[in-house]
PDB file of N, CA and C in Angstrom:
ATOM      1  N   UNK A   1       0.817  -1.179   0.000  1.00  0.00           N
ATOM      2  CA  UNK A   1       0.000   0.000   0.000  1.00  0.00           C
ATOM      3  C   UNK A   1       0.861   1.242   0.000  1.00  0.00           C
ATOM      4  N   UNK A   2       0.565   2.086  -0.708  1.00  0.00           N
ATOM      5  CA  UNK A   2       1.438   3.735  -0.712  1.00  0.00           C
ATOM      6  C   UNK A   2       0.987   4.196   0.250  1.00  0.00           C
ATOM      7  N   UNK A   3       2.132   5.358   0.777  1.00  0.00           N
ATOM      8  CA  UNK A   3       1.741   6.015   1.942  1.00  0.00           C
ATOM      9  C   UNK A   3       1.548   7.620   1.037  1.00  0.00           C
ATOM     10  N   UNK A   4       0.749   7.947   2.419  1.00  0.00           N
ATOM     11  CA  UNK A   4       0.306   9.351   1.469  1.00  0.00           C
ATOM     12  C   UNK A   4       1.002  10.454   2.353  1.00  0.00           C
ATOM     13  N   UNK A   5       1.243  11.517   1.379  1.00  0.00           N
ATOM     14  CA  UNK A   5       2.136  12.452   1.998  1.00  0.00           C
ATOM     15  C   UNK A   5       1.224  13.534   3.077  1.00  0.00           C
ATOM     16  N   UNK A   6       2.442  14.161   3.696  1.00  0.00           N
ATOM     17  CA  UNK A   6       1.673  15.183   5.123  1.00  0.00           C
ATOM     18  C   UNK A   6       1.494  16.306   4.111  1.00  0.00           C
ATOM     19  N   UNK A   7       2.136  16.666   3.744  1.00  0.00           N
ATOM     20  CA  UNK A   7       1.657  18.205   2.827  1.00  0.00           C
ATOM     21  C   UNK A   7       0.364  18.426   2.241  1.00  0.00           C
ATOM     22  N   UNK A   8      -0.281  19.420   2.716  1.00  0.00           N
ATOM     23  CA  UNK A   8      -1.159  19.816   1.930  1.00  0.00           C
ATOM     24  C   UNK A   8      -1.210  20.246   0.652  1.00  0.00           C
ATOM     25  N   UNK A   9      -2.055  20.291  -0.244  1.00  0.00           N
ATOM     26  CA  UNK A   9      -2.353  20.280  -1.480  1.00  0.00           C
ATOM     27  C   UNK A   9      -2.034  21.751  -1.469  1.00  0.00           C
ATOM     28  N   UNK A  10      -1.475  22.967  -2.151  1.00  0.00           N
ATOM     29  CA  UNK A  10      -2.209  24.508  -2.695  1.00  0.00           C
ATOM     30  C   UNK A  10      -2.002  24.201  -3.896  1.00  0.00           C
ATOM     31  N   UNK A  11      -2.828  25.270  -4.415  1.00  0.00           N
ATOM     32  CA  UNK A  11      -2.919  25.459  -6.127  1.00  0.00           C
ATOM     33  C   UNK A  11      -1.876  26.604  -6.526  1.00  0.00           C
ATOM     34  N   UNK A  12      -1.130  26.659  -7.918  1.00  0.00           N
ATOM     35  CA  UNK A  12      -0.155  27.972  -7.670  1.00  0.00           C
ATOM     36  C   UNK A  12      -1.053  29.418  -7.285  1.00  0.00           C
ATOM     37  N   UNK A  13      -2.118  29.446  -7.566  1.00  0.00           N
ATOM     38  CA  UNK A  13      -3.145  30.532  -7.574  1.00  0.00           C
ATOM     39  C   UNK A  13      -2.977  31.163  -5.866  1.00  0.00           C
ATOM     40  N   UNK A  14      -2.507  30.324  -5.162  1.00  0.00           N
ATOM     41  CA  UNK A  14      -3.017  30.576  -4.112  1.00  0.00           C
ATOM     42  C   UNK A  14      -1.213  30.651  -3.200  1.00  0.00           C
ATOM     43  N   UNK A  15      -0.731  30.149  -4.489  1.00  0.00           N
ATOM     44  CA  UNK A  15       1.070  30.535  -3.824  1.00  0.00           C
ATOM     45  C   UNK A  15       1.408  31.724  -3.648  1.00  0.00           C
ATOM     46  N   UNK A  16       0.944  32.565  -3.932  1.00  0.00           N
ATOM     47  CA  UNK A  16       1.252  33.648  -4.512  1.00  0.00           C
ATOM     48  C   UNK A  16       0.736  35.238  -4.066  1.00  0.00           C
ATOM     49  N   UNK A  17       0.049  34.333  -2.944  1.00  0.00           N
ATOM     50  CA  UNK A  17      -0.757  35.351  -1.632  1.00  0.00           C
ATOM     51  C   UNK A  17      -0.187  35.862  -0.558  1.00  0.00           C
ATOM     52  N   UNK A  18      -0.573  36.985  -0.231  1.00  0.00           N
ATOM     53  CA  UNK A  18      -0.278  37.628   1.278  1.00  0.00           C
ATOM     54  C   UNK A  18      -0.271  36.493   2.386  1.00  0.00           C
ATOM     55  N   UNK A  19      -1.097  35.568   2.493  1.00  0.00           N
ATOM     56  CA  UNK A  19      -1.022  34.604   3.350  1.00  0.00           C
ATOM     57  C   UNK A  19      -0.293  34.116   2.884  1.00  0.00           C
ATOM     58  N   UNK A  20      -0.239  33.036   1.880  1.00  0.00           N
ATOM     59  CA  UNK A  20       0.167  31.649   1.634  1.00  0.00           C
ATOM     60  C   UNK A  20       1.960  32.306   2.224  1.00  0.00           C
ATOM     61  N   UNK A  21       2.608  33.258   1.526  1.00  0.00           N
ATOM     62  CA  UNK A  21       4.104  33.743   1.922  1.00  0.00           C
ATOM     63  C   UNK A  21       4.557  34.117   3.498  1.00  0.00           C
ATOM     64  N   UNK A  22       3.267  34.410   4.325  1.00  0.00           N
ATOM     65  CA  UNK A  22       3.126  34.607   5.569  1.00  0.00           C
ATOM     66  C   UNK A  22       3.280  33.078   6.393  1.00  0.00           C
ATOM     67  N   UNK A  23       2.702  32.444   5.867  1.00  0.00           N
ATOM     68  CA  UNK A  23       2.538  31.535   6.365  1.00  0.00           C
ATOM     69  C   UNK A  23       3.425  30.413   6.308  1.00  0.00           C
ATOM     70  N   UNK A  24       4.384  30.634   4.933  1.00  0.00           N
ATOM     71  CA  UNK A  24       5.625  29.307   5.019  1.00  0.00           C
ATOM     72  C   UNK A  24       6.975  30.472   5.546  1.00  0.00           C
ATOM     73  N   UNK A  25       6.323  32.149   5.520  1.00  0.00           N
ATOM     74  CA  UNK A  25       7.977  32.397   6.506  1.00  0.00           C
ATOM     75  C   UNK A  25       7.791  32.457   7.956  1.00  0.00           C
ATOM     76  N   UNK A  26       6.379  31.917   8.276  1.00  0.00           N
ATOM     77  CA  UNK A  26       6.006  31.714  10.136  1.00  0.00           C
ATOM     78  C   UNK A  26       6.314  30.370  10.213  1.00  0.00           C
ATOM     79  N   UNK A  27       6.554  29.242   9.118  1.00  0.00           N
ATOM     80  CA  UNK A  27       6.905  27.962   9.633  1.00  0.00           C
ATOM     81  C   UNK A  27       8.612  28.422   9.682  1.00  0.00           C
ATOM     82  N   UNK A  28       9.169  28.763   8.791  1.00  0.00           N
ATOM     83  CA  UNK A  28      10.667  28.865   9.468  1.00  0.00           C
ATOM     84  C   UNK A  28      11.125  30.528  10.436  1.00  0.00           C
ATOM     85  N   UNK A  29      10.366  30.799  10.922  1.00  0.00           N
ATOM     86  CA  UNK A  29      10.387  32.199  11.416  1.00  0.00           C
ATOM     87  C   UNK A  29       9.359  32.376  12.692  1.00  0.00           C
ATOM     88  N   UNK A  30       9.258  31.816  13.341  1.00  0.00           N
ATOM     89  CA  UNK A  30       7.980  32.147  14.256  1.00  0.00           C
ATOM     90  C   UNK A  30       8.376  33.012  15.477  1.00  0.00           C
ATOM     91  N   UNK A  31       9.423  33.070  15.897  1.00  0.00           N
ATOM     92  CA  UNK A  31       9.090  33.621  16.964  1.00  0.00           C
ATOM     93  C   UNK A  31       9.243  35.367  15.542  1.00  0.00           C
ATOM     94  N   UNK A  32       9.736  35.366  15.264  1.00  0.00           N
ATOM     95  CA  UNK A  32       9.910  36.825  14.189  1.00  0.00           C
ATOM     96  C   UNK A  32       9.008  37.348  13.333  1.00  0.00           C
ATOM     97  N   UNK A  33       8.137  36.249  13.458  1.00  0.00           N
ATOM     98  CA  UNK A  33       6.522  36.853  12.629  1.00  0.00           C
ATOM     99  C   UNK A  33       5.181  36.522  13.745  1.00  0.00           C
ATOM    100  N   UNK A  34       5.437  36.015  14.477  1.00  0.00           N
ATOM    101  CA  UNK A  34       4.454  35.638  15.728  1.00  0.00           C
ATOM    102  C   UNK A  34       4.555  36.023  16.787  1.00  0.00           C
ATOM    103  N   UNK A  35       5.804  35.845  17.389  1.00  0.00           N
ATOM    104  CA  UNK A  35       5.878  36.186  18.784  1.00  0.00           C
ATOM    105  C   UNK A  35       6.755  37.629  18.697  1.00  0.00           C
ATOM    106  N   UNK A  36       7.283  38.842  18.100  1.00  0.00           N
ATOM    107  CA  UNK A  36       7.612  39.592  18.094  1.00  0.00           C
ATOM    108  C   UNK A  36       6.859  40.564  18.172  1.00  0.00           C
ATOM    109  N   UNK A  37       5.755  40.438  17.080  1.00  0.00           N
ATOM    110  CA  UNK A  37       4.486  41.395  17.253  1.00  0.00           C
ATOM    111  C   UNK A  37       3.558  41.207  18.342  1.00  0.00           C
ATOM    112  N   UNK A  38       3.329  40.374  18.661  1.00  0.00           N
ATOM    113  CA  UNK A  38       2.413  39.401  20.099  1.00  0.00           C
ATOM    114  C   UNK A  38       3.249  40.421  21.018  1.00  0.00           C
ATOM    115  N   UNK A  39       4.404  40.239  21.539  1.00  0.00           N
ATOM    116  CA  UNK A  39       5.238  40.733  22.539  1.00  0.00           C
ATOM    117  C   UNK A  39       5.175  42.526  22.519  1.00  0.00           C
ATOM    118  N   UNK A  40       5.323  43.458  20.602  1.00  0.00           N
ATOM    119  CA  UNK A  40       5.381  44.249  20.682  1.00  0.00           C
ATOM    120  C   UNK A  40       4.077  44.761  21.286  1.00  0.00           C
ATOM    121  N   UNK A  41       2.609  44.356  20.836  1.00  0.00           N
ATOM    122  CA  UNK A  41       1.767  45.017  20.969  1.00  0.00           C
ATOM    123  C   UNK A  41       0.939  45.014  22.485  1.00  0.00           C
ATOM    124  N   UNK A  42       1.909  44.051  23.058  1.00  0.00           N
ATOM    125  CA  UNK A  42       1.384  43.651  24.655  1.00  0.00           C
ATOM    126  C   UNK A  42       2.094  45.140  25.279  1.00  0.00           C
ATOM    127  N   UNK A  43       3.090  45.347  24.829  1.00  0.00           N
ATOM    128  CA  UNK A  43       4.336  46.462  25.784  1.00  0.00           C
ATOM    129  C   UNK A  43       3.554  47.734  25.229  1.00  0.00           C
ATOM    130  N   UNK A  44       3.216  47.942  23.965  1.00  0.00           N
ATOM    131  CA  UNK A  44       2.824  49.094  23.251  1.00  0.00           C
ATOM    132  C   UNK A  44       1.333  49.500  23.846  1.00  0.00           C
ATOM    133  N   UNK A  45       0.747  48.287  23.791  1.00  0.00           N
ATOM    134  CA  UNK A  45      -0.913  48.443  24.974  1.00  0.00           C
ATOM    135  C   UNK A  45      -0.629  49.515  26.009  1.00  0.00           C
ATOM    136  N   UNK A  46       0.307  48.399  26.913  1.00  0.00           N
ATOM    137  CA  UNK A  46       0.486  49.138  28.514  1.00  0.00           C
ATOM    138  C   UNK A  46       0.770  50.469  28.626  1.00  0.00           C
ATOM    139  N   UNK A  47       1.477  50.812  27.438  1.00  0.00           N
ATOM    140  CA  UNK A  47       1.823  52.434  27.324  1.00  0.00           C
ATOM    141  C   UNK A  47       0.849  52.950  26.858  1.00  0.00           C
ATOM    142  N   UNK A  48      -0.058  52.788  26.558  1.00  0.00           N
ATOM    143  CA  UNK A  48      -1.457  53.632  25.914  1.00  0.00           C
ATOM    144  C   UNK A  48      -2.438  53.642  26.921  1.00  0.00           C
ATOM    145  N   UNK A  49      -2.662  52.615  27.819  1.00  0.00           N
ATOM    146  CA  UNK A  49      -3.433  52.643  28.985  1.00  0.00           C
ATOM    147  C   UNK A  49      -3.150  52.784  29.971  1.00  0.00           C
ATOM    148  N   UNK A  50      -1.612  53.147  30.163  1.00  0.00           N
ATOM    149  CA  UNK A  50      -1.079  53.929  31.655  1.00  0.00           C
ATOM    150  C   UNK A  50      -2.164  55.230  31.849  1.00  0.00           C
ATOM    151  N   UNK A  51      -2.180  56.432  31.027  1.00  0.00           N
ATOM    152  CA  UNK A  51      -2.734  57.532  31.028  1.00  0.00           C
ATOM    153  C   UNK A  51      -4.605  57.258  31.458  1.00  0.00           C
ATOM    154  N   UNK A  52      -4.655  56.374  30.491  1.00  0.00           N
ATOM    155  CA  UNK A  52      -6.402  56.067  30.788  1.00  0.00           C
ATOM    156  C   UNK A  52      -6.494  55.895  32.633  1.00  0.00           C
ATOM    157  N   UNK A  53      -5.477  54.648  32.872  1.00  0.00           N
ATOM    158  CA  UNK A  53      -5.937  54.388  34.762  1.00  0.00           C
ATOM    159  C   UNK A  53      -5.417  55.467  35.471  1.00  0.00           C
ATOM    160  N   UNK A  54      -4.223  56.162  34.975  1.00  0.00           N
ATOM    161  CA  UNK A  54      -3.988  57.292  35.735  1.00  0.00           C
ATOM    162  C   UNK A  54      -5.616  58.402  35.931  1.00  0.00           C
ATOM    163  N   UNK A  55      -5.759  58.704  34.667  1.00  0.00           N
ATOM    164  CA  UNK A  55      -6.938  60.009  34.506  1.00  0.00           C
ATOM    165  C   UNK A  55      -8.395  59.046  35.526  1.00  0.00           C
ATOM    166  N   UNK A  56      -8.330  57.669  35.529  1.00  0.00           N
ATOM    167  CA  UNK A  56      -9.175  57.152  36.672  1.00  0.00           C
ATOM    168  C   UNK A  56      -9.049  57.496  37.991  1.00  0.00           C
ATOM    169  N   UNK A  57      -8.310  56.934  38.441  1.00  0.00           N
ATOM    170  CA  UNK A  57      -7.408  57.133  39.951  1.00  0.00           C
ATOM    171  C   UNK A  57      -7.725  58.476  39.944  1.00  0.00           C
ATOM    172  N   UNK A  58      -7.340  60.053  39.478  1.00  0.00           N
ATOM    173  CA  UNK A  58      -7.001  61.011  39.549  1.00  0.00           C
ATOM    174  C   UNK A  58      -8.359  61.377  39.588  1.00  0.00           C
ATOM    175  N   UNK A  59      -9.517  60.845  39.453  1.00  0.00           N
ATOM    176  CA  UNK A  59     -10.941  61.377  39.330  1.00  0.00           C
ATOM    177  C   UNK A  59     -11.498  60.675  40.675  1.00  0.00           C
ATOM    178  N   UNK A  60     -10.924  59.471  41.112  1.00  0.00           N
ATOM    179  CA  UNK A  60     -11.426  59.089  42.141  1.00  0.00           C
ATOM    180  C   UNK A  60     -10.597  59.397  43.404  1.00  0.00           C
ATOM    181  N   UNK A  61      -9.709  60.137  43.383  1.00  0.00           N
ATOM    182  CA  UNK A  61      -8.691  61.066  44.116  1.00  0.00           C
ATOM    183  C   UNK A  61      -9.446  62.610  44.519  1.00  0.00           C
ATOM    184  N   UNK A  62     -10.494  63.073  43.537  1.00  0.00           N
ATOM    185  CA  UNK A  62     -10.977  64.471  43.396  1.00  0.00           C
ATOM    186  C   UNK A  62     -11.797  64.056  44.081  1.00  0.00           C
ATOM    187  N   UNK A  63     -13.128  63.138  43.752  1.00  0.00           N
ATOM    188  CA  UNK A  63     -14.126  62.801  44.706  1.00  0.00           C
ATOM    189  C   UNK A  63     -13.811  62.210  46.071  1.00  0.00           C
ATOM    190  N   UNK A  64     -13.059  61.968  46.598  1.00  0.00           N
ATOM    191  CA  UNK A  64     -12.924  61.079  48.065  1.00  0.00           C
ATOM    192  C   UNK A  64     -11.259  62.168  47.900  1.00  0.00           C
ATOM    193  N   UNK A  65     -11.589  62.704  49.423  1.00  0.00           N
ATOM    194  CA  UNK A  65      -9.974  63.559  49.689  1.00  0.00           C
ATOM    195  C   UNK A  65     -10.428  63.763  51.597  1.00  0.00           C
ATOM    196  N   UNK A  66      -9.076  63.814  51.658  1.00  0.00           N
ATOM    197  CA  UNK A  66      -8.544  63.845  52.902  1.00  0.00           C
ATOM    198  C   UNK A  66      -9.360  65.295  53.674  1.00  0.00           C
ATOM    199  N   UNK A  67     -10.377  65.211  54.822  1.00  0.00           N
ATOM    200  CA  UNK A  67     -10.820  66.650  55.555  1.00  0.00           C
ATOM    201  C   UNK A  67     -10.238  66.678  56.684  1.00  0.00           C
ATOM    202  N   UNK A  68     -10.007  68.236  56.904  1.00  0.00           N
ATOM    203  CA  UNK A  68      -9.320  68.665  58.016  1.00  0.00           C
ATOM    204  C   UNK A  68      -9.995  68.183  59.491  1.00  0.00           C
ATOM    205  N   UNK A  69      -9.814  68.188  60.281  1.00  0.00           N
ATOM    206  CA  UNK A  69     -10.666  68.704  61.635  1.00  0.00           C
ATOM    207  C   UNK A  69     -11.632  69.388  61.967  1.00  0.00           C
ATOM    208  N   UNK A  70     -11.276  70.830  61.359  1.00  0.00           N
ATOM    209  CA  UNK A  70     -12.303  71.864  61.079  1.00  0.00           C
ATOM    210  C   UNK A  70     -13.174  71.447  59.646  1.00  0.00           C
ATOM    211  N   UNK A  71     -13.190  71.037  58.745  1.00  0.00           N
ATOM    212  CA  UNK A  71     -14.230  70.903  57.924  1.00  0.00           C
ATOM    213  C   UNK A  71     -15.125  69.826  58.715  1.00  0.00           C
ATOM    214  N   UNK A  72     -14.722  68.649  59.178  1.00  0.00           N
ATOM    215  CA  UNK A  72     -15.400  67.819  59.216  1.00  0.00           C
ATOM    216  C   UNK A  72     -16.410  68.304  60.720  1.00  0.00           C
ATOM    217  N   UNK A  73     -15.839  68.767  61.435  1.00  0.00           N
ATOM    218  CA  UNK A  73     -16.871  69.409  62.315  1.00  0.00           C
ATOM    219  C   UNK A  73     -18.086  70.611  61.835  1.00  0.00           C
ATOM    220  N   UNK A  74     -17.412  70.974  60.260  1.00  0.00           N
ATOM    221  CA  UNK A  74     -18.295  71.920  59.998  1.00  0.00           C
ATOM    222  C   UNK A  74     -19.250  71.723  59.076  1.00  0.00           C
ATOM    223  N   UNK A  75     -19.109  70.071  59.013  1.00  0.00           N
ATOM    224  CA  UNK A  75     -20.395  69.583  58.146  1.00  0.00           C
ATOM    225  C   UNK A  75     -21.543  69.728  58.732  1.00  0.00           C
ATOM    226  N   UNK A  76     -22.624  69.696  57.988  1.00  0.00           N
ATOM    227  CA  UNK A  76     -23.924  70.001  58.371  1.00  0.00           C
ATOM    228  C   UNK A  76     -24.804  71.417  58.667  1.00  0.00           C
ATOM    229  N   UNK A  77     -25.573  71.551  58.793  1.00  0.00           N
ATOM    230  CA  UNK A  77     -26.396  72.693  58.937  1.00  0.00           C
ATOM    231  C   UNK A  77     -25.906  73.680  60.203  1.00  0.00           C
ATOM    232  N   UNK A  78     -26.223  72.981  61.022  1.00  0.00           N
ATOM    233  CA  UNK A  78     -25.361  73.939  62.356  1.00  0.00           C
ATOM    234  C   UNK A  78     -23.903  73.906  62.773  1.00  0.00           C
ATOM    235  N   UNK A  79     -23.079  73.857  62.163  1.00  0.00           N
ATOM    236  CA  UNK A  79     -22.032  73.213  62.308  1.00  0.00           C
ATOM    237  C   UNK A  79     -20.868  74.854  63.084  1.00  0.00           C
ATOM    238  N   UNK A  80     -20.919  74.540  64.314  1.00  0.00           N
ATOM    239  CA  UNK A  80     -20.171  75.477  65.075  1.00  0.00           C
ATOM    240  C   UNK A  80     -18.999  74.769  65.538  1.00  0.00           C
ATOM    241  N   UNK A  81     -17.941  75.901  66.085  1.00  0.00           N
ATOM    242  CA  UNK A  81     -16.916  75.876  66.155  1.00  0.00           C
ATOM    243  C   UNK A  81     -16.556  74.858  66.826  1.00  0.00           C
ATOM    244  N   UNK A  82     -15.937  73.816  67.585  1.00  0.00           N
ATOM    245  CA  UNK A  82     -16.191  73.199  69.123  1.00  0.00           C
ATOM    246  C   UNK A  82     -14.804  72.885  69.365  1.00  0.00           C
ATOM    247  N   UNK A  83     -14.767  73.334  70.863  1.00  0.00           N
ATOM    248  CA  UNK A  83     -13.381  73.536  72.108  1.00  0.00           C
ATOM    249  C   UNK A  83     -13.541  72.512  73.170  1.00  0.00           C
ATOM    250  N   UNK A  84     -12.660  71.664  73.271  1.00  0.00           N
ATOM    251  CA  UNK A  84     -12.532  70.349  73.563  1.00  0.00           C
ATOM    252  C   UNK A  84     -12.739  71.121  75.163  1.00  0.00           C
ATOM    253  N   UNK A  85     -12.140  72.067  75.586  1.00  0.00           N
ATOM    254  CA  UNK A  85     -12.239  72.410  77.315  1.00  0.00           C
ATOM    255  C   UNK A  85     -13.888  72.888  77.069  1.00  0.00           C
ATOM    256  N   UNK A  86     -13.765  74.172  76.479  1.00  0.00           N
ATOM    257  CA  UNK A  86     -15.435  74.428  76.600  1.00  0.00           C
ATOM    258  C   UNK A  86     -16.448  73.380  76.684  1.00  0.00           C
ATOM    259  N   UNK A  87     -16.355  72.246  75.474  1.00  0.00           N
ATOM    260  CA  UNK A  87     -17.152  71.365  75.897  1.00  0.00           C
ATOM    261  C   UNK A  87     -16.950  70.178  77.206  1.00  0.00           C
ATOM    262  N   UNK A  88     -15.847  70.199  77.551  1.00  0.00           N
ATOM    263  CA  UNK A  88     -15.902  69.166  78.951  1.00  0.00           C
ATOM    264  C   UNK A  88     -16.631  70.510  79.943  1.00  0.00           C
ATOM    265  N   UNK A  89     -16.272  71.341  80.166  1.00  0.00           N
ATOM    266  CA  UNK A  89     -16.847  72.013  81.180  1.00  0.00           C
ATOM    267  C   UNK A  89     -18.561  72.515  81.281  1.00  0.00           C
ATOM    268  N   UNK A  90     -18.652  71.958  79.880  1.00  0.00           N
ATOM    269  CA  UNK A  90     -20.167  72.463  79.358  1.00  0.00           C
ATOM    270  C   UNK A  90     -21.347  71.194  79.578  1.00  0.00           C
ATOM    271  N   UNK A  91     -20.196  69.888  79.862  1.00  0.00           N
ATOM    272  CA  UNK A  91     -20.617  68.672  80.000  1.00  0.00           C
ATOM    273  C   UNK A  91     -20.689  68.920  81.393  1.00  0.00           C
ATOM    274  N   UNK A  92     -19.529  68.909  82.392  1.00  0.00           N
ATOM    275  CA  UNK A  92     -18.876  69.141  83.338  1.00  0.00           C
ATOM    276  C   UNK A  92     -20.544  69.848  84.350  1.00  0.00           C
ATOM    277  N   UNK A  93     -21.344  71.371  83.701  1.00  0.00           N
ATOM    278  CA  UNK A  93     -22.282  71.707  84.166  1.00  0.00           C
ATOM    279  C   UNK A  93     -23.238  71.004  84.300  1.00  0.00           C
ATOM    280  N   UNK A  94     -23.481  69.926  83.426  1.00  0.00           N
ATOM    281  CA  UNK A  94     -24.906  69.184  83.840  1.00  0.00           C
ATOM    282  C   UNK A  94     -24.999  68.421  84.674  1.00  0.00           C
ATOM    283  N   UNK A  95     -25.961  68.183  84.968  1.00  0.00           N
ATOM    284  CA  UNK A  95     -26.135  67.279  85.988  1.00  0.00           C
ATOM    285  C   UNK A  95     -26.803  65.422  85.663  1.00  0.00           C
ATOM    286  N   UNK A  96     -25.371  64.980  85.447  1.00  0.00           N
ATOM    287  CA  UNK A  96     -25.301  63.774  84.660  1.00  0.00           C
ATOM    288  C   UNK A  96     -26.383  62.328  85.463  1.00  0.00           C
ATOM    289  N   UNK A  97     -26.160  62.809  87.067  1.00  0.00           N
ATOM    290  CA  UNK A  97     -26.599  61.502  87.557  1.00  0.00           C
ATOM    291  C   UNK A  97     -28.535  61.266  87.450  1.00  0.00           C
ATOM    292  N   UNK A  98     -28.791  62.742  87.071  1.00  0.00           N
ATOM    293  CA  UNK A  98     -30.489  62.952  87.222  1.00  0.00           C
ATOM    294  C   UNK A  98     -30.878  62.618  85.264  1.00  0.00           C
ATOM    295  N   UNK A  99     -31.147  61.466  85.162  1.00  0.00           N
ATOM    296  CA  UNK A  99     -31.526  61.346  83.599  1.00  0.00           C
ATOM    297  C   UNK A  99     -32.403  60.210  83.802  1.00  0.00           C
ATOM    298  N   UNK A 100     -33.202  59.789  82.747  1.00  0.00           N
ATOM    299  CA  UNK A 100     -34.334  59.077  81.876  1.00  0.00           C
ATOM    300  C   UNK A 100     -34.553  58.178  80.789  1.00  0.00           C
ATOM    301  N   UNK A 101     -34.610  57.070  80.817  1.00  0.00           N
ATOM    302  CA  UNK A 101     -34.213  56.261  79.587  1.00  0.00           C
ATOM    303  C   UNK A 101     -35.549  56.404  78.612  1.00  0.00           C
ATOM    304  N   UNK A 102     -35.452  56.583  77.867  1.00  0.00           N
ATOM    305  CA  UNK A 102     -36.958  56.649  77.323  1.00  0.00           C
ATOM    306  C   UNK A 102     -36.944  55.612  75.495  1.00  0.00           C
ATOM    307  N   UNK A 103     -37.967  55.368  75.123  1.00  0.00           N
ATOM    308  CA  UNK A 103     -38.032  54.510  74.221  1.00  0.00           C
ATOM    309  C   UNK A 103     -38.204  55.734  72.940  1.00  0.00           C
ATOM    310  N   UNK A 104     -37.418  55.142  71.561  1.00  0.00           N
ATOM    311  CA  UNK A 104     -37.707  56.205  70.754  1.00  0.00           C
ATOM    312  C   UNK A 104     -39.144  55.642  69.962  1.00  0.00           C
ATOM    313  N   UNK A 105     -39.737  56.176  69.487  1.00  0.00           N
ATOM    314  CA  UNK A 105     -41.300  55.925  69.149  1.00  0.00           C
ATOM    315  C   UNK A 105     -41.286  55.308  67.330  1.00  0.00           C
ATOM    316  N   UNK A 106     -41.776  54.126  67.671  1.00  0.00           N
ATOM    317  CA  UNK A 106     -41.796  53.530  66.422  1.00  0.00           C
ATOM    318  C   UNK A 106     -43.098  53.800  65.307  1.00  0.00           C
ATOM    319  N   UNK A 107     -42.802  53.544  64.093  1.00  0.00           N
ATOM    320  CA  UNK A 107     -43.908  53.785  62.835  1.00  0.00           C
ATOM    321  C   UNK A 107     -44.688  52.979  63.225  1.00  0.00           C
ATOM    322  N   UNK A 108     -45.856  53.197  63.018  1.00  0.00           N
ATOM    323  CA  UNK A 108     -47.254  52.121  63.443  1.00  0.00           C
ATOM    324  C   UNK A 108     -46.708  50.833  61.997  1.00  0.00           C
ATOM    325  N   UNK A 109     -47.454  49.445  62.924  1.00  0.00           N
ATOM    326  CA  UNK A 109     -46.750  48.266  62.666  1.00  0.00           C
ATOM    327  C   UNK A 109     -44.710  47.780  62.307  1.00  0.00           C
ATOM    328  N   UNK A 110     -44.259  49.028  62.855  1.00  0.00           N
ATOM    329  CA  UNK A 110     -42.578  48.544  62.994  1.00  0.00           C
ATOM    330  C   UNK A 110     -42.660  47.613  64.355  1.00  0.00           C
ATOM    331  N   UNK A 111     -41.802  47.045  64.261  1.00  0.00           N
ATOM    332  CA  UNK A 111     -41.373  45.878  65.462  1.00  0.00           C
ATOM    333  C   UNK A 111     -40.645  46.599  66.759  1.00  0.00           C
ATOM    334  N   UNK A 112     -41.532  46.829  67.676  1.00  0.00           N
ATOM    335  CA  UNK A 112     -40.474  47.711  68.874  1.00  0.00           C
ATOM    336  C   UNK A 112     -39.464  47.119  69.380  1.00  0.00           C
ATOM    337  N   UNK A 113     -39.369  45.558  69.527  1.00  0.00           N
ATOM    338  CA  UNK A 113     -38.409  44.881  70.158  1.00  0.00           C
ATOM    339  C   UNK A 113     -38.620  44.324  71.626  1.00  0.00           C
ATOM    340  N   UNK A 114     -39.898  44.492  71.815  1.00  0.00           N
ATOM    341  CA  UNK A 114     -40.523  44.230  73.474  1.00  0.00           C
ATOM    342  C   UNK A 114     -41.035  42.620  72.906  1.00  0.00           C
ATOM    343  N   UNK A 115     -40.609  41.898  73.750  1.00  0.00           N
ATOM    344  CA  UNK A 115     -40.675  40.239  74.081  1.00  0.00           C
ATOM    345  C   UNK A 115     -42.015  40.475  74.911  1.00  0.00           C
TER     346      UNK A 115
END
């Protein structure tokens, strides 16, 4: 019995192509037609999308930032000055031991928590 050969069949029509020449100088050439461009365009990426995650970061840097002491006490509607002595001594005036526990008042059918 004849043995049949590994080569594939082309027609000259088809020798004579952008592929077909691509393709027998990637069988003796691969890392130089395959893995050169593979490698270039992985390194060439990272440099094009440094700027993109930077301009991210740098937007989520603007929204969320570090507040002073004084801002953060001066959030809200009434937001006054406050003196760590003034207020102990302002605490200091009341009269801490005379107080009242009281229940805060729930929405009709909320669960109060009474067993």
């Amino acid at each position: 019995m004849g043995v049949f050969q590994n080569k594939k069949f082309r027609s000259s029509a088809d020798a004579n192509t952008m592929a077909a020449r691509y393709r027998s100088g990637l069988a003796r050439h691969p890392f130089l037609l395959f893995g050169l461009p593979f490698i270039a365009t992985m390194v060439a990426g990272s440099f094009f999308l440094t700027p993109a995650t930077a301009i991210r970061y740098e937007k989520h840097d603007r929204k969320v930032r570090r507040m002073s002491k004084e801002e953060e006490l001066g959030i809200g509607k009434g937001g006054r000055r406050v003196d760590m002595k003034e207020e102990y001594y302002r605490l200091a005036a009341k009269d801490l031991d005379d107080w009242e526990q009281k229940r805060v008042k729930r929405l009709p059918g909320e669960h109060d928590g009474k067993l």
